[in-house]
C-alpha atoms as a PDB file:
ATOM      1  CA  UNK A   1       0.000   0.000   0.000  1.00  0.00           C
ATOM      2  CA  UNK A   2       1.646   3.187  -1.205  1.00  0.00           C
ATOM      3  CA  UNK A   3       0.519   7.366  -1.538  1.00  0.00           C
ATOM      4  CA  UNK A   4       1.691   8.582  -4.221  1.00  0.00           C
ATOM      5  CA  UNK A   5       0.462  11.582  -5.468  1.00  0.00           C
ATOM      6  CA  UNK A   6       0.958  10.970  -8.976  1.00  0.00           C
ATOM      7  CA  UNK A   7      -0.904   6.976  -8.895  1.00  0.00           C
ATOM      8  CA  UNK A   8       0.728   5.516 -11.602  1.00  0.00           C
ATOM      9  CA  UNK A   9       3.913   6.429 -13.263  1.00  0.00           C
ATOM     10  CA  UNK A  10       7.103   4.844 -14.256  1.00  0.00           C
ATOM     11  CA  UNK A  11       8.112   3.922 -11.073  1.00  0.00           C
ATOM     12  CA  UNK A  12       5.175   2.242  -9.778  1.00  0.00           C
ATOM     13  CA  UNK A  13       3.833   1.136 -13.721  1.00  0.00           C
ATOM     14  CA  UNK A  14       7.496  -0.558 -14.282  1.00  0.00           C
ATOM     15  CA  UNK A  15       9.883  -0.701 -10.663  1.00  0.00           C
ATOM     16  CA  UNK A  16       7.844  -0.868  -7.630  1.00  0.00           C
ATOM     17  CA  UNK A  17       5.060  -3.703  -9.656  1.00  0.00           C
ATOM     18  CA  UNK A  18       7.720  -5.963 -10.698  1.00  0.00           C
ATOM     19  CA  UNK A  19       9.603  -5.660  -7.757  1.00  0.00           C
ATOM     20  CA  UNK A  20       6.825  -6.696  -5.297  1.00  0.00           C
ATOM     21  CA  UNK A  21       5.616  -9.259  -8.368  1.00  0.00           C
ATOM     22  CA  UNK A  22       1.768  -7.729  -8.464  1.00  0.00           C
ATOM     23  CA  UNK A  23      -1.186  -9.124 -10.632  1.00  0.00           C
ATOM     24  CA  UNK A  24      -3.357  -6.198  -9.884  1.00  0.00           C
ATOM     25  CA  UNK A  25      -3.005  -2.372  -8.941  1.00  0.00           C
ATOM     26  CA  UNK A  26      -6.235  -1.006  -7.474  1.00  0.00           C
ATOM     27  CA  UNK A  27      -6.346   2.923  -7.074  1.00  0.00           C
ATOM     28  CA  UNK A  28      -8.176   3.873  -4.401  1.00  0.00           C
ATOM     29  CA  UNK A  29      -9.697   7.596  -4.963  1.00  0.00           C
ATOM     30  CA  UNK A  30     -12.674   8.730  -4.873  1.00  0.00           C
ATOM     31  CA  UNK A  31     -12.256  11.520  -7.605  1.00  0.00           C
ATOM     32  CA  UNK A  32     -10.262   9.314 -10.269  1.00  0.00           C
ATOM     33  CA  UNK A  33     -12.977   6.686  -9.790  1.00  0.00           C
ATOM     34  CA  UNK A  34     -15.547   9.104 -11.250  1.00  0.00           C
ATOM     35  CA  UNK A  35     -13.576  10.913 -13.650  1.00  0.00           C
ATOM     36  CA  UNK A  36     -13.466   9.300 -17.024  1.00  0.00           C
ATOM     37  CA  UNK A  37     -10.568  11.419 -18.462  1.00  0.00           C
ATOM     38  CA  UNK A  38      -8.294  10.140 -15.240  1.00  0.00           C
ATOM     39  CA  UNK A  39      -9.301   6.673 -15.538  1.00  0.00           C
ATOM     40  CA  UNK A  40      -8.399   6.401 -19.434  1.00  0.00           C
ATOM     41  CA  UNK A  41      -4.755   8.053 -18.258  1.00  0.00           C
ATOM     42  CA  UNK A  42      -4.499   5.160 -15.514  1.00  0.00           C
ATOM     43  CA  UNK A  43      -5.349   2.439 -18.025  1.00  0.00           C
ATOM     44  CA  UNK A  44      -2.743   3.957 -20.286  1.00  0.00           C
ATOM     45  CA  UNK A  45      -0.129   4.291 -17.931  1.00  0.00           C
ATOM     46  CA  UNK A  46      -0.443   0.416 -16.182  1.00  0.00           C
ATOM     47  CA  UNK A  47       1.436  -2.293 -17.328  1.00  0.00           C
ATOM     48  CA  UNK A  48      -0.765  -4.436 -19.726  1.00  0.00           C
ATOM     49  CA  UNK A  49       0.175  -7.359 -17.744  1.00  0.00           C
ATOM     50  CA  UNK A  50      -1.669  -6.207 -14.552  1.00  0.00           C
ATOM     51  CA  UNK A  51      -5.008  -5.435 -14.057  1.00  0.00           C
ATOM     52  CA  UNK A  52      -6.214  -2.556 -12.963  1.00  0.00           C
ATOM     53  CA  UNK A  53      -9.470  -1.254 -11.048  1.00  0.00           C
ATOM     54  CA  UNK A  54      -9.868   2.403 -10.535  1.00  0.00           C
ATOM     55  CA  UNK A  55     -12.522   2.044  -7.432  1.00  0.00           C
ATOM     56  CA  UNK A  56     -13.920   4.644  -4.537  1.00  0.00           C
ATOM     57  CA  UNK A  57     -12.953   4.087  -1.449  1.00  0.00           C
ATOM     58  CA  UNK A  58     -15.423   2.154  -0.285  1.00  0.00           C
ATOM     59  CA  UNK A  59     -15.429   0.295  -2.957  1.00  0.00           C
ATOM     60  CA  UNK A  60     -12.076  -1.026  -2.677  1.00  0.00           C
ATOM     61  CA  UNK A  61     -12.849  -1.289   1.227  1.00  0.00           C
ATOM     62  CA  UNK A  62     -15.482  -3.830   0.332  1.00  0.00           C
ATOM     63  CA  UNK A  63     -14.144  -6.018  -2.606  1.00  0.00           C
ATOM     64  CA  UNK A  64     -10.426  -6.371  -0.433  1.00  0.00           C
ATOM     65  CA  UNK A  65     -12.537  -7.044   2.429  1.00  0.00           C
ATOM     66  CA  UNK A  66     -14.808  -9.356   0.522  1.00  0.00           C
ATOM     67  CA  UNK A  67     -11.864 -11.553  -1.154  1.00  0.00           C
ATOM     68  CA  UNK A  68     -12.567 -10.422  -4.430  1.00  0.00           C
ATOM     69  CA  UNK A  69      -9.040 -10.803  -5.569  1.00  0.00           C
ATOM     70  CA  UNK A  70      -8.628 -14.293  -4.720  1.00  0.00           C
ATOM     71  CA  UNK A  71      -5.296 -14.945  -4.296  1.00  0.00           C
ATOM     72  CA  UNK A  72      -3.966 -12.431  -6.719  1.00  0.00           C
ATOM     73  CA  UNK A  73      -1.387 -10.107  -5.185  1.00  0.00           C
ATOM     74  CA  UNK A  74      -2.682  -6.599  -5.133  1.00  0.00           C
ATOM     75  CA  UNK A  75      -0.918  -3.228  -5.172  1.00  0.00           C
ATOM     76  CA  UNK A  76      -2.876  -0.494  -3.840  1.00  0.00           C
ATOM     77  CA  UNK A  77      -2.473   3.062  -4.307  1.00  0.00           C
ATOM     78  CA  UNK A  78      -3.740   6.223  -2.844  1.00  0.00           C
ATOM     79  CA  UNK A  79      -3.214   9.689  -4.128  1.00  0.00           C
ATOM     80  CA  UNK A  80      -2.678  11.148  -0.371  1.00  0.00           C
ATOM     81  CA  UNK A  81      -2.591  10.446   3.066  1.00  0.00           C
ATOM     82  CA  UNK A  82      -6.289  11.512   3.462  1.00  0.00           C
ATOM     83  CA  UNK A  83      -7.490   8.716   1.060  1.00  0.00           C
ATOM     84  CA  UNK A  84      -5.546   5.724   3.080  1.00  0.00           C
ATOM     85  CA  UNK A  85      -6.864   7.347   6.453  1.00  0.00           C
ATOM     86  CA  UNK A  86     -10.800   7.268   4.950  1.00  0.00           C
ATOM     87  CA  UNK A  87      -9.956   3.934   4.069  1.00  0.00           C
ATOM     88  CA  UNK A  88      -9.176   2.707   7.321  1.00  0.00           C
ATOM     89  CA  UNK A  89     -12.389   4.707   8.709  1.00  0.00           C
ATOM     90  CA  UNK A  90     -14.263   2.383   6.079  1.00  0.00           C
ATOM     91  CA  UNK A  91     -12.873  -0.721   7.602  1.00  0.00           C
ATOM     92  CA  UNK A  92      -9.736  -1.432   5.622  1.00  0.00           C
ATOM     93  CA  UNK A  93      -6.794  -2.616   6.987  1.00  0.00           C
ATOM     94  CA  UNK A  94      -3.353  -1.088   6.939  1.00  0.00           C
ATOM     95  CA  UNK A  95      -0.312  -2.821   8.240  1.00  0.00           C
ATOM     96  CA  UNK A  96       2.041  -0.868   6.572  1.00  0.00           C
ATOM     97  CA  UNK A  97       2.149   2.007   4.259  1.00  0.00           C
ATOM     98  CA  UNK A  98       4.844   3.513   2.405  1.00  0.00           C
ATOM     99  CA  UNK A  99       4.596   7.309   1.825  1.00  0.00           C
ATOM    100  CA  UNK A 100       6.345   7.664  -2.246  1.00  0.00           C
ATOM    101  CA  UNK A 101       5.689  10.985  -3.961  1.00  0.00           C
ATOM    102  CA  UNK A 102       3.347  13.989  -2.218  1.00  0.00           C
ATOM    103  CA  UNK A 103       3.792  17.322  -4.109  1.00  0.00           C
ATOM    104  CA  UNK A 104       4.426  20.495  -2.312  1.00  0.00           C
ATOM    105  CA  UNK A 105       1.363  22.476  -2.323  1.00  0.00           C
ATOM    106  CA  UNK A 106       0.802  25.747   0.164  1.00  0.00           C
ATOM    107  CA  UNK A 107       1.415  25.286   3.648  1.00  0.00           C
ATOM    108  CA  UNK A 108       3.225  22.279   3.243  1.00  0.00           C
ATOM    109  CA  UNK A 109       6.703  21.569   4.449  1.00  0.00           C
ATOM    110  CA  UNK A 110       9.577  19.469   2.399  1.00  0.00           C
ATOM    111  CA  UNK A 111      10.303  16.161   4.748  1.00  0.00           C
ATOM    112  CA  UNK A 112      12.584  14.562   2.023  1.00  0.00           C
ATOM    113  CA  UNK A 113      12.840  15.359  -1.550  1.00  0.00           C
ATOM    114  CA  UNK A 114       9.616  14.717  -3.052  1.00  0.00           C
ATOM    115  CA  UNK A 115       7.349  14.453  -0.009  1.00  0.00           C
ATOM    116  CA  UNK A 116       5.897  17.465   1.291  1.00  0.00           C
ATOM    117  CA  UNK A 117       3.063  17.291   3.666  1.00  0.00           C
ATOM    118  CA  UNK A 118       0.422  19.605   5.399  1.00  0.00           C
ATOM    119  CA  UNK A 119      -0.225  19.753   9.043  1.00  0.00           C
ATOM    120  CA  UNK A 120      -3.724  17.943   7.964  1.00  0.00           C
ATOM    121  CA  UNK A 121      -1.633  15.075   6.418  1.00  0.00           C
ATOM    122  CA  UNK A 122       0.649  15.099   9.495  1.00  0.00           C
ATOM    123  CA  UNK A 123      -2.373  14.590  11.715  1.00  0.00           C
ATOM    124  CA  UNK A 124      -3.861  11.684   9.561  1.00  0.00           C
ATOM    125  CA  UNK A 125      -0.550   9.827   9.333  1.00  0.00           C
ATOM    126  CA  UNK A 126      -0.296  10.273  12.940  1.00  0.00           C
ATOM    127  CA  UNK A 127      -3.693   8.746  13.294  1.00  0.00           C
ATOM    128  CA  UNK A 128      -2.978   5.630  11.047  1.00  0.00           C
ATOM    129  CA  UNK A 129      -0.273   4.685  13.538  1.00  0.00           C
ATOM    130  CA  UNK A 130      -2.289   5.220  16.133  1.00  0.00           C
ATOM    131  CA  UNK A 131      -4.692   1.856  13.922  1.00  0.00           C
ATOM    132  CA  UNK A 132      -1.397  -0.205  14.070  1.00  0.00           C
ATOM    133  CA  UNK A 133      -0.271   1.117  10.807  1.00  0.00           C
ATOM    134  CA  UNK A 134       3.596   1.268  10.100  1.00  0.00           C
ATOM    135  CA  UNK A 135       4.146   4.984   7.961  1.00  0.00           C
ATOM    136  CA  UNK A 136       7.011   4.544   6.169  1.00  0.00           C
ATOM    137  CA  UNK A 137       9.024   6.790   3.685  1.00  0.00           C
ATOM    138  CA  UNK A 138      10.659   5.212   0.515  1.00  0.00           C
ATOM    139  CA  UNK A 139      10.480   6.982  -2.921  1.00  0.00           C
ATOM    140  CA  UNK A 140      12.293   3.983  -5.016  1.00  0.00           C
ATOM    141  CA  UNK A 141      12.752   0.531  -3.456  1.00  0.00           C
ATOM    142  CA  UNK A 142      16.834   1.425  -3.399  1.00  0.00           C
ATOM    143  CA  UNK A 143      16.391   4.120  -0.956  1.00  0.00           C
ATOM    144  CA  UNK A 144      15.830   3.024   2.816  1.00  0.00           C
ATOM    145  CA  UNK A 145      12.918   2.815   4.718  1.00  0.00           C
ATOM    146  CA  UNK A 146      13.004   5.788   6.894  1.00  0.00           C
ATOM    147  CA  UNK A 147       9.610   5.428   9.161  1.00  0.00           C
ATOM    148  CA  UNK A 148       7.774   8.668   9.420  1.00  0.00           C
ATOM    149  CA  UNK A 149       8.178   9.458  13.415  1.00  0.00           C
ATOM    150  CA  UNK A 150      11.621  10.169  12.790  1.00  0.00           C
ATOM    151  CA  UNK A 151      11.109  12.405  10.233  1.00  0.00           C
ATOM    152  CA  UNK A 152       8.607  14.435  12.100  1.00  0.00           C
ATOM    153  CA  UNK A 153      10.915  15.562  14.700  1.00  0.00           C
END
C-alpha cells in the first residue's frame, strides 16, 4: 500500500510492480474513480500485464474485504494520506504504508525530496499509527525505509 500523489507512473507502472511481483493495482480515490478522463490516463499508464481497477474508497474497502481478488497479489495506491486514512475509517486494513511521492502544495513543508506534507496530512498519518499502521518513507525501493516518526521531529 503506497501514496503517491501521482498513482501511476514509471516507477510504480514498471519498478515498484515488478519488484513486489503484483497481478493487480487497485487505485483507491474517490475523484479518479468518477472521472473518465483520469481513468483512461491510468489504463494507459499500467502495465498491460496487470489489471487494474480504478474504485472509490469504499469500494475497494469492500471487494479487499470481501476476497474479491482471490489470491492475486494486489498493489494499492492512494493519491494522499487523506485517502488511506478514509480507508481505514471504512474498515480497511493497513499494516504498513509507504509514503512515495506527495507534491508540495501551500502550507506544506519538504520532509525529504519529493514528499511534502500539510499539518492535515501530518495529523492523519499520525492517526494511522495510532490503527497499528507502520508509515514509512521510501520513494524507489533502493532508498531506505526511513519510518515517518523520525522524520517528524
Amino acid at each position: 500500500m503506497r501514496v503517491d500523489a501521482r498513482l501511476i507512473h514509471g516507477q510504480v507502472a514498471a519498478v515498484w510492480s515488478s519488484l513486489l511481483q503484483v497481478k493487480r493495482i487497485i487505485v483507491a480515490n474517490d475523484e479518479a474513480e468518477t472521472n473518465e478522463i483520469e481513468r483512461a490516463s491510468l489504463r494507459m499508464a499500467a502495465p498491460s500485464q496487470i489489471w487494474l481497477s480504478v474504485l472509490n474508497i469504499k469500494k475497494a474497502v469492500t471487494n479487499i474485504k470481501n476476497g474479491r481478488y482471490g489470491n492475486q497479489r494486489v498493489f494499492l495506491i492512494f493519491q494522499n494520506v487523506l485517502d488511506a486514512k478514509k480507508y481505514v475509517e471504512n474498515g480497511g486494513i493497513i499494516k504498513e504504508l509507504t509514503i512515495g511521492n506527495i507534491s508540495h502544495k501551500e502550507g506544506s513543508k519538504t520532509l525529504v525530496k519529493s514528499i511534502s506534507v500539510n499539518d492535515e496530512e501530518v495529523a492523519a498519518m499520525k492517526w494511522l499509527e495510532t490503527k497499528g499502521t507502520s508509515v514509512i518513507v521510501q520513494t524507489v525501493p533502493n532508498d531506505p525505509k526511513q519510518d515517518i516518526k523520525t522524520l517528524l521531529k
